[in-house]
C-alpha atoms as a PDB file:
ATOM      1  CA  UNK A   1      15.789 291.104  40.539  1.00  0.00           C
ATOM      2  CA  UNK A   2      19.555 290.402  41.010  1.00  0.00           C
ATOM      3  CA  UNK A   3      21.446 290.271  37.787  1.00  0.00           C
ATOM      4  CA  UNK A   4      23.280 287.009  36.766  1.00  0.00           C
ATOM      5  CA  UNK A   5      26.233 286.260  35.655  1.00  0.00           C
ATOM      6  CA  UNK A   6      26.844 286.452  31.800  1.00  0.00           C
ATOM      7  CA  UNK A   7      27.804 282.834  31.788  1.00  0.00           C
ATOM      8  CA  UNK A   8      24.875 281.829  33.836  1.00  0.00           C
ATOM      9  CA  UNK A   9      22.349 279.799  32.205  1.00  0.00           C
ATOM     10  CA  UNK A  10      19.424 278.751  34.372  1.00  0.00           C
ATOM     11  CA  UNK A  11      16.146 278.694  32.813  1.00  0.00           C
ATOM     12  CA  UNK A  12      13.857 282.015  33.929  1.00  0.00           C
ATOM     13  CA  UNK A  13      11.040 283.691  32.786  1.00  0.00           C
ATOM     14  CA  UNK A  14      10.006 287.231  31.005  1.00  0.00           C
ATOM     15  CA  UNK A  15       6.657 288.840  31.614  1.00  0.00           C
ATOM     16  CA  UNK A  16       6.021 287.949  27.857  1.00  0.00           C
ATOM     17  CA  UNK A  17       6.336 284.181  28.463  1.00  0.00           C
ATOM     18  CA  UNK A  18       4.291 284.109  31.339  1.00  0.00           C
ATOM     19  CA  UNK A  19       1.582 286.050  29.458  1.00  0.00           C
ATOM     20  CA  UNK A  20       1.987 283.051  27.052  1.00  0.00           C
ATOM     21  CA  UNK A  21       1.696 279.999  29.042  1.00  0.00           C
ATOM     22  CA  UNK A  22      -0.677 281.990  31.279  1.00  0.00           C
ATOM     23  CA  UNK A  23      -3.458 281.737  28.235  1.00  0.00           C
ATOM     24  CA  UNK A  24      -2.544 277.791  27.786  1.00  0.00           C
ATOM     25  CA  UNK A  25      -2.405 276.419  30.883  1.00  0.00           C
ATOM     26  CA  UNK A  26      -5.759 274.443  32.027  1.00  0.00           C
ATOM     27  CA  UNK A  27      -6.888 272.214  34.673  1.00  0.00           C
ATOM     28  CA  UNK A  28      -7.696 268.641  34.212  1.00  0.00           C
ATOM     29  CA  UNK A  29     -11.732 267.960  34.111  1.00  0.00           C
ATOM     30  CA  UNK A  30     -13.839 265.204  31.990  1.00  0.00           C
ATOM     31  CA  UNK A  31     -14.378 267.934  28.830  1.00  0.00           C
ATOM     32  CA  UNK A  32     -10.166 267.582  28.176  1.00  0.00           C
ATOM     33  CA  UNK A  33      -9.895 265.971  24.923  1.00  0.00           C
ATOM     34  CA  UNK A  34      -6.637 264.125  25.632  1.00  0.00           C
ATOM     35  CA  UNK A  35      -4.415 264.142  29.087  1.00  0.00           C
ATOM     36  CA  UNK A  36      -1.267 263.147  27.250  1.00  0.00           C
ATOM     37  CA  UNK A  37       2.040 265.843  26.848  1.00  0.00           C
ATOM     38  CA  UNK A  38       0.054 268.046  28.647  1.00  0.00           C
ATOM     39  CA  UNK A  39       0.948 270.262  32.069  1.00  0.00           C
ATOM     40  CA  UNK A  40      -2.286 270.404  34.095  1.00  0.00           C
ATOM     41  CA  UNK A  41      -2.179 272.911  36.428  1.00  0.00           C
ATOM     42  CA  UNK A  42      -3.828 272.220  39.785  1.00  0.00           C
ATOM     43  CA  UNK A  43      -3.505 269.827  42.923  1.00  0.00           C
ATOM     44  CA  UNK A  44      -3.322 266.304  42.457  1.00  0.00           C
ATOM     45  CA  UNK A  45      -6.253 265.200  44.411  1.00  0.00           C
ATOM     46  CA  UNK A  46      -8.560 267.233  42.118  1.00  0.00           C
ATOM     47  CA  UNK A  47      -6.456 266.309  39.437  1.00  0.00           C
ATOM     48  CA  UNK A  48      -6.883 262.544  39.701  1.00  0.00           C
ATOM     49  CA  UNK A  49     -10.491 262.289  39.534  1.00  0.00           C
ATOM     50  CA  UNK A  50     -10.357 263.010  35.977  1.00  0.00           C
ATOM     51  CA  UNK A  51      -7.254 260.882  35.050  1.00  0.00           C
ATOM     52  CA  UNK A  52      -7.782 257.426  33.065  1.00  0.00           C
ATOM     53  CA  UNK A  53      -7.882 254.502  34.577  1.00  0.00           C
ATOM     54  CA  UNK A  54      -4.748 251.971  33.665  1.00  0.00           C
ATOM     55  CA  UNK A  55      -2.969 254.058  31.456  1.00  0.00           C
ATOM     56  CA  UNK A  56       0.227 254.725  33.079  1.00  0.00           C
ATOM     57  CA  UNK A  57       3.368 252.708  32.715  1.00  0.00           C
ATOM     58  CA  UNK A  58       5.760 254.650  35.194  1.00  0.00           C
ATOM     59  CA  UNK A  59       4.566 257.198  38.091  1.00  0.00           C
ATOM     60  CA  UNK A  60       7.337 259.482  39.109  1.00  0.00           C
ATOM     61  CA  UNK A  61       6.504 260.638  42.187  1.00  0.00           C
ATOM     62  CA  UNK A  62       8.886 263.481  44.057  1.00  0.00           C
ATOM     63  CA  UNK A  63       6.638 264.804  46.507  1.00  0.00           C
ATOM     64  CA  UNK A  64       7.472 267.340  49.591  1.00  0.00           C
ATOM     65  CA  UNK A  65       9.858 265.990  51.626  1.00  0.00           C
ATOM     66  CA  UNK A  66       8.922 265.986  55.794  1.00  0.00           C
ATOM     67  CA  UNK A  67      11.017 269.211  55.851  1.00  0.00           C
ATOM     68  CA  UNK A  68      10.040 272.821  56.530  1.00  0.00           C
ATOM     69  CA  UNK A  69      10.560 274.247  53.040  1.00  0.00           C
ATOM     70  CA  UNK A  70       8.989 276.831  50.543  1.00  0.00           C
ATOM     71  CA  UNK A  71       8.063 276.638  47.443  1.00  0.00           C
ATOM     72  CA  UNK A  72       7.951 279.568  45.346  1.00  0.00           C
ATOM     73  CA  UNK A  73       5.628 281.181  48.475  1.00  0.00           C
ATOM     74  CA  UNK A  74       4.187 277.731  48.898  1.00  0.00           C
ATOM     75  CA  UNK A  75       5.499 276.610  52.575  1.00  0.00           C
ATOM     76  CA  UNK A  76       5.208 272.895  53.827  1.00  0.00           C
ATOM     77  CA  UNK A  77       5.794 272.213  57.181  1.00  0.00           C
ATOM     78  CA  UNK A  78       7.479 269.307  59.039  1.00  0.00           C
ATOM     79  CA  UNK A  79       5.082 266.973  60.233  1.00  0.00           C
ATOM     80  CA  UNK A  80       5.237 264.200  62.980  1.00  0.00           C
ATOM     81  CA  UNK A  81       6.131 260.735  60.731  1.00  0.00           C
ATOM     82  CA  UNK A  82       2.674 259.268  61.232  1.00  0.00           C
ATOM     83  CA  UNK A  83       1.032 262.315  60.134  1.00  0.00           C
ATOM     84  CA  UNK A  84       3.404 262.347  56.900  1.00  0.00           C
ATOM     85  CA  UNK A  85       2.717 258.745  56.366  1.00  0.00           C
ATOM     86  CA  UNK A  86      -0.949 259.924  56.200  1.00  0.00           C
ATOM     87  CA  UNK A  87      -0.659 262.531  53.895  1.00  0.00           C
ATOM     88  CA  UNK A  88       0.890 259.902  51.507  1.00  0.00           C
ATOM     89  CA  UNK A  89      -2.324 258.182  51.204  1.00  0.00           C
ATOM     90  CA  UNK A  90      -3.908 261.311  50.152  1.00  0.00           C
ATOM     91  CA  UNK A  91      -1.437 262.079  47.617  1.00  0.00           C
ATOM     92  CA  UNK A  92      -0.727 258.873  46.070  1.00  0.00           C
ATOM     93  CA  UNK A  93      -3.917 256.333  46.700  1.00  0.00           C
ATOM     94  CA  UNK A  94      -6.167 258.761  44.484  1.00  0.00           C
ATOM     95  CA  UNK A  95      -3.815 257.893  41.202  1.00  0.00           C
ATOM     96  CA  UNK A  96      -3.599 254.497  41.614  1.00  0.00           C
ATOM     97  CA  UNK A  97      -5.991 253.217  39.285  1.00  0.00           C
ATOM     98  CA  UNK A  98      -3.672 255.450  36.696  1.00  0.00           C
ATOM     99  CA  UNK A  99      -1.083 252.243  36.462  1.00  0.00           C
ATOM    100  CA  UNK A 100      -1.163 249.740  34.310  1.00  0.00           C
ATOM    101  CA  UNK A 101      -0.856 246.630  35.915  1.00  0.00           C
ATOM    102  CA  UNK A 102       2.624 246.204  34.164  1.00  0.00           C
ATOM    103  CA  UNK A 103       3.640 249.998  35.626  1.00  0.00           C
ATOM    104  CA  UNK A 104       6.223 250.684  38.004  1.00  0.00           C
ATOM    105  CA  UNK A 105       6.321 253.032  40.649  1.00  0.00           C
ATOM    106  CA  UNK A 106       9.691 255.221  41.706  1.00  0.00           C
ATOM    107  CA  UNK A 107       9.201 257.081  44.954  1.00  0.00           C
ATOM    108  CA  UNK A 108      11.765 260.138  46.174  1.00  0.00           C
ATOM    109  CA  UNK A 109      12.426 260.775  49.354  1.00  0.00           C
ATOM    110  CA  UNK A 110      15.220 262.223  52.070  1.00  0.00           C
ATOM    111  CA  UNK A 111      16.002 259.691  54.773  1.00  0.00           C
ATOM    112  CA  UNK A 112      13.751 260.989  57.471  1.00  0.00           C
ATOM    113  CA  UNK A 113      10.770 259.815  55.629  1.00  0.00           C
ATOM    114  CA  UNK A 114      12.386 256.747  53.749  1.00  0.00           C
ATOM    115  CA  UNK A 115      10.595 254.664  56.702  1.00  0.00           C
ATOM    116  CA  UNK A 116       7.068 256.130  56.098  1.00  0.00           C
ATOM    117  CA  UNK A 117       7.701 255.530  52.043  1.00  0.00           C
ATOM    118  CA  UNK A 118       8.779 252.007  52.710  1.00  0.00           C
ATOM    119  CA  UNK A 119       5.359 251.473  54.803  1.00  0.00           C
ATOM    120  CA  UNK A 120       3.140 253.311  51.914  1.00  0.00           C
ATOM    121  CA  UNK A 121       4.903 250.507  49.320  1.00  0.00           C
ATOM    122  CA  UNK A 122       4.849 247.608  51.524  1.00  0.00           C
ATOM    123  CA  UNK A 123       1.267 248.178  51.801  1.00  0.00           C
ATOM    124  CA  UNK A 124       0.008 248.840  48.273  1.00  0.00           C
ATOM    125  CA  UNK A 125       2.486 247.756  45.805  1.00  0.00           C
ATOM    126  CA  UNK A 126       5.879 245.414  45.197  1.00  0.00           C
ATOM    127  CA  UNK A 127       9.162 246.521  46.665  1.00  0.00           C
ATOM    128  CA  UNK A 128      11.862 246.024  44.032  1.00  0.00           C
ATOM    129  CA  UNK A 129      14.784 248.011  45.481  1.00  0.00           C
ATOM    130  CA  UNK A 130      15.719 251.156  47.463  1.00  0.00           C
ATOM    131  CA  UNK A 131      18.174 253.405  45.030  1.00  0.00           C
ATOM    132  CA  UNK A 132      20.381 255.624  47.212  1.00  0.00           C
ATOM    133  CA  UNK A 133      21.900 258.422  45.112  1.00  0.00           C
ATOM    134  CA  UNK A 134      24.488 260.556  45.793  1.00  0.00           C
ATOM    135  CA  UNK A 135      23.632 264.823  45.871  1.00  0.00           C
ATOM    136  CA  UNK A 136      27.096 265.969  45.972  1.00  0.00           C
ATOM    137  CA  UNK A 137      25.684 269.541  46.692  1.00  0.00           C
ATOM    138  CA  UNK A 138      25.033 270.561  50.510  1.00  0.00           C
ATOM    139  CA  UNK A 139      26.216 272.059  53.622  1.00  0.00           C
ATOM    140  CA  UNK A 140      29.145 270.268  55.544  1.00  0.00           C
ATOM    141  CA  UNK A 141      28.126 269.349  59.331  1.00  0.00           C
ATOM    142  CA  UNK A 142      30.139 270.592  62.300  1.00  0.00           C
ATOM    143  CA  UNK A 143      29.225 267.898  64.765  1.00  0.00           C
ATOM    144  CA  UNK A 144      27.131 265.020  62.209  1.00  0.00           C
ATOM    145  CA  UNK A 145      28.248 263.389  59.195  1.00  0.00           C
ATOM    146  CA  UNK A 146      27.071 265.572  56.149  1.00  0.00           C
ATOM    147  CA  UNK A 147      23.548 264.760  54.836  1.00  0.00           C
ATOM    148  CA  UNK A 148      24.587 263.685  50.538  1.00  0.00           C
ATOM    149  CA  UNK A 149      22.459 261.536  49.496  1.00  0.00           C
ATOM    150  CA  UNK A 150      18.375 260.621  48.958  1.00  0.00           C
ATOM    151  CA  UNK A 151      16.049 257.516  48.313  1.00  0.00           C
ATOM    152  CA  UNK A 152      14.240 256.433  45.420  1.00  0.00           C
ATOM    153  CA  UNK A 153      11.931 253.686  46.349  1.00  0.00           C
ATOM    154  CA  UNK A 154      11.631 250.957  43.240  1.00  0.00           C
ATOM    155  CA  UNK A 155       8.263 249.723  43.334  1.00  0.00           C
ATOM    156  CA  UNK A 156       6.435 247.650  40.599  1.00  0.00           C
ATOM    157  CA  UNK A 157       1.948 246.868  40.550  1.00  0.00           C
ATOM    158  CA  UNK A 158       2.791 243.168  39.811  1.00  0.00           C
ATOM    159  CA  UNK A 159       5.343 240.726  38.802  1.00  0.00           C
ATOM    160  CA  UNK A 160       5.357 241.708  35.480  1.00  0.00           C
ATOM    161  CA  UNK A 161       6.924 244.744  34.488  1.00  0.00           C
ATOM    162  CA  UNK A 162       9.815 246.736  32.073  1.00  0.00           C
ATOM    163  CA  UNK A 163      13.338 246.643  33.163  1.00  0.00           C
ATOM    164  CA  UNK A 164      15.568 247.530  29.977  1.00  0.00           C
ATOM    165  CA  UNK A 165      18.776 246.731  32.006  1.00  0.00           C
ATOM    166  CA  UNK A 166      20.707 247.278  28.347  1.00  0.00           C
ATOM    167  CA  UNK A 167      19.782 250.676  28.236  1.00  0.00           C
ATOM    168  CA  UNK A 168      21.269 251.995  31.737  1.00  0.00           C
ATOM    169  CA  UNK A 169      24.427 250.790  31.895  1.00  0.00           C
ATOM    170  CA  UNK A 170      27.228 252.826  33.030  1.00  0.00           C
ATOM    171  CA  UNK A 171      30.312 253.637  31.044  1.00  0.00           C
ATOM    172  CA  UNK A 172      33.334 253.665  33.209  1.00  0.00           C
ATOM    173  CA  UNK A 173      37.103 253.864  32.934  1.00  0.00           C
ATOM    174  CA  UNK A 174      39.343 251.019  33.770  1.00  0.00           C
ATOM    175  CA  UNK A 175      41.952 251.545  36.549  1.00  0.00           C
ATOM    176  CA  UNK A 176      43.885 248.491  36.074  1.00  0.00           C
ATOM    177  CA  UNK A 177      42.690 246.404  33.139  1.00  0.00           C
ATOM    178  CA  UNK A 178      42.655 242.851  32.276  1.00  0.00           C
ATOM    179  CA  UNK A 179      44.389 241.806  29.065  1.00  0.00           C
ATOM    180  CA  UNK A 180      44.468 238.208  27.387  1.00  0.00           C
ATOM    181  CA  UNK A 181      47.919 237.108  26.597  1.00  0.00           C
ATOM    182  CA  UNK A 182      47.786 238.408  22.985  1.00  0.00           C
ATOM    183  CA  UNK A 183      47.352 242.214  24.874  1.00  0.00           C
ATOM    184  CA  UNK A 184      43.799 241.867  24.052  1.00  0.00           C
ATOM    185  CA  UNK A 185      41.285 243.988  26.138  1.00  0.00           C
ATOM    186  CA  UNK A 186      39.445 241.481  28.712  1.00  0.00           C
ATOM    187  CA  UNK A 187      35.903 242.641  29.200  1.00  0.00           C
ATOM    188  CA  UNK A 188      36.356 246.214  28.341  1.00  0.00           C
ATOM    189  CA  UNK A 189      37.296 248.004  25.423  1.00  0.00           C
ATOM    190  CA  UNK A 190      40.191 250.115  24.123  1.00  0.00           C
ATOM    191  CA  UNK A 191      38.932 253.768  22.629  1.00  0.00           C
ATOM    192  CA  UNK A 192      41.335 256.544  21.764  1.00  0.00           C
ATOM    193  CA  UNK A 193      40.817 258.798  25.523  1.00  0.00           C
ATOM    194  CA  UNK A 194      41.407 255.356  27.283  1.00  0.00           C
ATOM    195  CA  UNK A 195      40.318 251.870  28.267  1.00  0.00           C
ATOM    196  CA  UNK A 196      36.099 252.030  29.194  1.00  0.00           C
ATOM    197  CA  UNK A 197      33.610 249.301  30.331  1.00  0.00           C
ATOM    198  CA  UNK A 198      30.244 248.570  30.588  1.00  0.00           C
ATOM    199  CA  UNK A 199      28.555 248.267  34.019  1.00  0.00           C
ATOM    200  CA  UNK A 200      25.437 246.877  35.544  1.00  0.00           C
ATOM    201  CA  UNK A 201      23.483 249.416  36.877  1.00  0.00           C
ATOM    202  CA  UNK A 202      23.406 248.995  40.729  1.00  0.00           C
ATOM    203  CA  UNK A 203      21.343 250.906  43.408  1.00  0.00           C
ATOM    204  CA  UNK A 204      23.765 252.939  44.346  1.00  0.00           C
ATOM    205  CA  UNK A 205      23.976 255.910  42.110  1.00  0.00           C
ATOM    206  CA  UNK A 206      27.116 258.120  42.122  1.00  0.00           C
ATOM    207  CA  UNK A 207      27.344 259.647  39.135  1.00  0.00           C
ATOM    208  CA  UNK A 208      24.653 262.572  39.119  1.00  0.00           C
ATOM    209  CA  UNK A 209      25.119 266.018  39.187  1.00  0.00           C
ATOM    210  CA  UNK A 210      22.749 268.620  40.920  1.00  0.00           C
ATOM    211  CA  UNK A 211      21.780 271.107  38.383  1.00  0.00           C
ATOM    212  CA  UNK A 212      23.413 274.301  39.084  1.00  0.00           C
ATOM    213  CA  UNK A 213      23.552 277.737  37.493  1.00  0.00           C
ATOM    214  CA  UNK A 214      26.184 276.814  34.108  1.00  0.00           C
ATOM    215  CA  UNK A 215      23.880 273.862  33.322  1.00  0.00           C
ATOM    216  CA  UNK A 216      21.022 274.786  30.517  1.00  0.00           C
ATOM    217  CA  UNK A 217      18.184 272.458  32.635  1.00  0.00           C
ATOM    218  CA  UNK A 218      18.773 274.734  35.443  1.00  0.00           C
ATOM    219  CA  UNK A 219      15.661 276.401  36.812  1.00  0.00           C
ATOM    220  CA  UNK A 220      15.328 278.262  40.696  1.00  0.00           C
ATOM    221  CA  UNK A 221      13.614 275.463  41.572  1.00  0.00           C
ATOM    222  CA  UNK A 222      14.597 274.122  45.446  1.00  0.00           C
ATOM    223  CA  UNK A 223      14.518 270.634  44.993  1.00  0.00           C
ATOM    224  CA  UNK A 224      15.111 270.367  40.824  1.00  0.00           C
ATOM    225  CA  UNK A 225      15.893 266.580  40.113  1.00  0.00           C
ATOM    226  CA  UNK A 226      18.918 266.516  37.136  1.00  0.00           C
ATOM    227  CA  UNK A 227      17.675 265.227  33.924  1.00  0.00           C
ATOM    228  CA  UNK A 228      20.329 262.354  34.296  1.00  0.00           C
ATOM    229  CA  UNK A 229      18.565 260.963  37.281  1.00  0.00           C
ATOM    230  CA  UNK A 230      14.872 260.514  35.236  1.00  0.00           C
ATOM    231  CA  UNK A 231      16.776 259.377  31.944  1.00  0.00           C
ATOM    232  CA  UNK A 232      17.886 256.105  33.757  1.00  0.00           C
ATOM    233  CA  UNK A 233      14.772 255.794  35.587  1.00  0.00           C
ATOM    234  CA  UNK A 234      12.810 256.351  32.097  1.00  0.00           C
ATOM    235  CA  UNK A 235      14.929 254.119  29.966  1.00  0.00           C
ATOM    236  CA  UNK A 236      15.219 251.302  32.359  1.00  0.00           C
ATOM    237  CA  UNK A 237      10.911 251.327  33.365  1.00  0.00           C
ATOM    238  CA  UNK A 238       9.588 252.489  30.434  1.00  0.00           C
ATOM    239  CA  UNK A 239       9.379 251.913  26.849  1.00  0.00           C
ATOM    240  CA  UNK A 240       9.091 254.595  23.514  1.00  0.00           C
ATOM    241  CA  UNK A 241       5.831 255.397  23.509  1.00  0.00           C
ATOM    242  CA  UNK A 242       4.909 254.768  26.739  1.00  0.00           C
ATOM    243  CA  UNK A 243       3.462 257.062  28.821  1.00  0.00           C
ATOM    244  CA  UNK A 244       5.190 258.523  32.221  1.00  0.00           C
ATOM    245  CA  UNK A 245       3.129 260.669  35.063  1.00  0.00           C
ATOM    246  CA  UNK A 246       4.320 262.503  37.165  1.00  0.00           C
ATOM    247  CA  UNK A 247       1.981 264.229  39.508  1.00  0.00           C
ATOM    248  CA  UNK A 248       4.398 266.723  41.377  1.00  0.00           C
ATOM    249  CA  UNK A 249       5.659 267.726  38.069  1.00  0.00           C
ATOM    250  CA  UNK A 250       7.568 271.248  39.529  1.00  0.00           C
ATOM    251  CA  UNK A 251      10.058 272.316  37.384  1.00  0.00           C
ATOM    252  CA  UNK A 252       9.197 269.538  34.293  1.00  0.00           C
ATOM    253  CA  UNK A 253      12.125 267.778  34.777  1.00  0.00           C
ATOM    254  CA  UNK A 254      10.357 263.969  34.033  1.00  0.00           C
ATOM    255  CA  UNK A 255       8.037 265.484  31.745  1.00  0.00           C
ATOM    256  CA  UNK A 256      11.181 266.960  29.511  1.00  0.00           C
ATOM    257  CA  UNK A 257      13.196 264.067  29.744  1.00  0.00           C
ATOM    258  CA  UNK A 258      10.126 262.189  28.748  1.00  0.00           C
ATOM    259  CA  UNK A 259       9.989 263.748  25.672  1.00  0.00           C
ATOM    260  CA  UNK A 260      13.567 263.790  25.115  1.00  0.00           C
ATOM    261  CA  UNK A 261      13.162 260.134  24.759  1.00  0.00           C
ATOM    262  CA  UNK A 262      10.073 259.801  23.183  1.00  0.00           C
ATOM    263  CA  UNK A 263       7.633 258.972  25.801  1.00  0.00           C
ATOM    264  CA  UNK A 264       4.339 260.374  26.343  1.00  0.00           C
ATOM    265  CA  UNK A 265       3.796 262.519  29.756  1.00  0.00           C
ATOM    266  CA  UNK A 266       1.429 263.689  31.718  1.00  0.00           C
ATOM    267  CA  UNK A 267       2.635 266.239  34.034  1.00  0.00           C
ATOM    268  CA  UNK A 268       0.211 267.657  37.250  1.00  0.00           C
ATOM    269  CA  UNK A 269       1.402 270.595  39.321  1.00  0.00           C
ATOM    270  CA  UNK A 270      -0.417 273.193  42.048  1.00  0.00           C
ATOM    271  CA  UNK A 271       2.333 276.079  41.060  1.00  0.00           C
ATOM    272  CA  UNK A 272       1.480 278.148  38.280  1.00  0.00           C
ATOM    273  CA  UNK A 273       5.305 279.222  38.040  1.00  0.00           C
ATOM    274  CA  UNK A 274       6.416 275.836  37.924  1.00  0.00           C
ATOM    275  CA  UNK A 275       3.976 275.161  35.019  1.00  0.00           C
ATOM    276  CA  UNK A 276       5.210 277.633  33.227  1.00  0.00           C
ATOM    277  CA  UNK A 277       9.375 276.520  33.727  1.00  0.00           C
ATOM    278  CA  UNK A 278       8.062 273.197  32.886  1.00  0.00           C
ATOM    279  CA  UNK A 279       5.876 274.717  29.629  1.00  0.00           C
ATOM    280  CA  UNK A 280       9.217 276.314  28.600  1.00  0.00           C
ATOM    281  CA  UNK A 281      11.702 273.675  29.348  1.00  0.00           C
ATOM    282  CA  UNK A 282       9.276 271.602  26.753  1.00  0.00           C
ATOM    283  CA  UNK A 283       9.838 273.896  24.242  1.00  0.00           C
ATOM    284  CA  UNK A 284      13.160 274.021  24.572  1.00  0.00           C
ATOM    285  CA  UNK A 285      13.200 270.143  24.066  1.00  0.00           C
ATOM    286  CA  UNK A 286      11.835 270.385  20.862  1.00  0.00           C
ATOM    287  CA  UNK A 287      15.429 272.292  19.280  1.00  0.00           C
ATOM    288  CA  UNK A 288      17.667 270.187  22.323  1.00  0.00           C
ATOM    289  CA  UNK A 289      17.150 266.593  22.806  1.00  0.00           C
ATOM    290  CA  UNK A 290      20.673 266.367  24.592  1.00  0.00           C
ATOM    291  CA  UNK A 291      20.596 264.870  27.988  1.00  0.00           C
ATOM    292  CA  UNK A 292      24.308 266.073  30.292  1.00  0.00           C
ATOM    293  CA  UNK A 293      25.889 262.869  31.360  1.00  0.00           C
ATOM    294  CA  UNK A 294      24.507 260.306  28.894  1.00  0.00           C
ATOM    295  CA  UNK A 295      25.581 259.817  25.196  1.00  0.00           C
ATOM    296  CA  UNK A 296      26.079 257.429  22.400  1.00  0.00           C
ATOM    297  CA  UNK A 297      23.094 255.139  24.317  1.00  0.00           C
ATOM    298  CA  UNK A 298      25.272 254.554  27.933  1.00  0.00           C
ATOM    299  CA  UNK A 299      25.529 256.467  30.938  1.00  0.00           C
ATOM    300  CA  UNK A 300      28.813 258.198  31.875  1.00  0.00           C
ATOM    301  CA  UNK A 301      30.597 258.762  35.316  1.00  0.00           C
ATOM    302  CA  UNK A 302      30.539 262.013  36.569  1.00  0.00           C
ATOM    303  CA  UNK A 303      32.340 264.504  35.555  1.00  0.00           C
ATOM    304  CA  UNK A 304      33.586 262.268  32.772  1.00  0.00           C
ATOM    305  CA  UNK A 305      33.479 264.648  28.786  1.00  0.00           C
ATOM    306  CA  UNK A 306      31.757 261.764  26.486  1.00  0.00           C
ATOM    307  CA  UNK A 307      32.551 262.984  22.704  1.00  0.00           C
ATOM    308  CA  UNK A 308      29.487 262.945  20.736  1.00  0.00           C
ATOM    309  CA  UNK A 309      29.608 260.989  18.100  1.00  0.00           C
ATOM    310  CA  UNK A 310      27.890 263.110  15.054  1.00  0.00           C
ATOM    311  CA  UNK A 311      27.414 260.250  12.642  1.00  0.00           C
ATOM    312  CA  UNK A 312      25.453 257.959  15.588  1.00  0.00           C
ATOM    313  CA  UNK A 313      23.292 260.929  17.075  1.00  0.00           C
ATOM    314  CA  UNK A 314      20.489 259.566  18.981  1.00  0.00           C
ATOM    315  CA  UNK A 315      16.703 260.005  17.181  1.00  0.00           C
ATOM    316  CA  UNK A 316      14.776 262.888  18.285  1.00  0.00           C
ATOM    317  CA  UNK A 317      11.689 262.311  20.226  1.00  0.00           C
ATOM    318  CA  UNK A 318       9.439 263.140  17.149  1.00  0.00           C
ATOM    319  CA  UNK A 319      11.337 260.151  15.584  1.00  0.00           C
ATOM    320  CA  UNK A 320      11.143 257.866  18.285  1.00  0.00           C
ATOM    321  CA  UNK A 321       7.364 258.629  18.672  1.00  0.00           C
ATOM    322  CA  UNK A 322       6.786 258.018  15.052  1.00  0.00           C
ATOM    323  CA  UNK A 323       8.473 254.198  15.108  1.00  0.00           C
ATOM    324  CA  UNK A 324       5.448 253.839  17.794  1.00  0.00           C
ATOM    325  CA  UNK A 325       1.287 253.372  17.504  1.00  0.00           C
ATOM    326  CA  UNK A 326      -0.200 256.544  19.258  1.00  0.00           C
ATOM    327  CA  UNK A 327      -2.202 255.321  22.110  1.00  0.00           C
ATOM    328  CA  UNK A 328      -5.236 257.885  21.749  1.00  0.00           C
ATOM    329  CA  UNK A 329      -6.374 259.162  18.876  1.00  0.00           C
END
């Protein structure tokens, strides 16, 4: 293995670990006493069989994108659209009777198959938006525009569902503010590194990073989601205590965050080295609740260095989990 760089701090593996997790992973069946904070794993079709009915309040789901790709040995292969649109149905119609008829549904994908996601939705749940956010990361084109950014599909079971719009609001800083005639601050507020306001979240998300090798939730995962992109999905769709699946878990990326913010999680995925990133990057929630990009309860632009307040840290997610009835006993 090629050394890294001293200051390089993507999460990896020793032979010891994977010894570890090796003796506590386990597959989903009917004799598993509880499926909740656990990493199951296995493929989700056998998976699903053995998962609740109407106990879910968001599914996650990031599957393979129609690209040729590997995973960790694991190759998927491009497939003709219709033929993608198919294997959609096998992935995601066997968890449906997971949701809660309150849940809501967020659906990755690259815009090749954003078509064949939109026809999956249309046809079995409720279109609520399509978030485009920007992956600044990536290869510049020669002769097309650069490909930057990816889908999320919003979807909800019913009418009724969570949307904590107070908790995903974006901090910004003012360009030209608005003052009263007294000097006053109009609509934004004056802090010592500048003038800030509060923003309505919109579908069009630009302030993300891709996780890359000086960031601690780095793992040598292909297609690792940052932990700021689940944090708004989570706080917005979900309450504490509530319990997220996600059943192409990879790396643990909603499962951690999940945690971070005291939801339950139920994680399902066919890679055993991707369980065990995702069984570390757990523990390593339990001493780090920090999420990069999102302090002090608001979102920050990217880039942006949000001081943390010390005296107004956020609760961990033992304490969040304890201001909440568990669900199973």
């Amino acid at each position: 293995m090629t050394a890294r760089a001293p200051k390089n701090r993507t999460v990896t593996l020793t032979c010891a670990e994977m010894e570890r997790y090796e003796s506590s992973l386990c597959q989903l069946t009917d004799d598993v006493d509880t499926v909740l904070d656990r990493v199951f794993c296995q493929d989700i079709q056998s998976a699903a069989q053995h998962l609740p009915a109407g106990i879910v309040d968001l599914l996650f789901v990031d599957p393979p994108y129609n690209l040729t790709k590997d995973f960790n040995g694991r190759r998927f292969v491009k497939q003709p659209s219709g033929e993608y649109r198919r294997q959609l149905h096998t992935w995601l119609l066997p968890i449906m009777h997971t949701l809660k008829t309150t849940a809501s549904v967020y659906i990755c994908s690259d815009w090749r198959a954003s078509a064949d996601v939109q026809a999956f939705a249309e046809q079995h749940l409720r279109i609520r938006s399509r978030i485009t956010w920007e992956r600044e990361k990536g290869r510049g084109a020669m002769t097309n525009w650069k490909n930057c950014s990816e889908d999320i599909w919003f979807c909800t079971v019913s009418d009724e569902y969570t949307f904590n719009v107070e908790n995903v609001k974006l901090k910004r800083k003012v360009i030209s503010p608005y003052t009263t005639r007294d000097g006053e601050p109009k609509d934004w507020s004056r802090e010592s590194t500048g003038g800030f306001r509060l923003t309505h979240p919109s579908n069009i998300w630009t302030d993300l990073t891709v996780p890359f090798w000086s960031m601690p939730e780095n793992t040598d995962h292909p297609t690792q989601k940052p932990e700021k992109l689940l944090a708004k999905i989570i706080l917005a769709s979900t309450n504490p205590g509530d319990v997220v699946l996600d059943p192409f878990l990879g790396s643990g990326t909603a499962a951690v965050v999940a945690k971070k913010l005291g939801r339950h999680y139920i994680g399902v995925e066919i890679d055993k080295g991707y369980s065990y990133l995702a069984m570390k990057r757990l523990e390593m929630a339990e001493r780090d609740q920090s999420i990069q990009g999102y302090a002090d309860g608001v979102f920050w632009e990217r880039n942006s260095a949000p001081i943390q307040n010390s005296s107004a840290k956020r609760k961990t997610s033992r304490q969040l989990r304890c201001d909440t009835e568990p669900l199973f006993s």
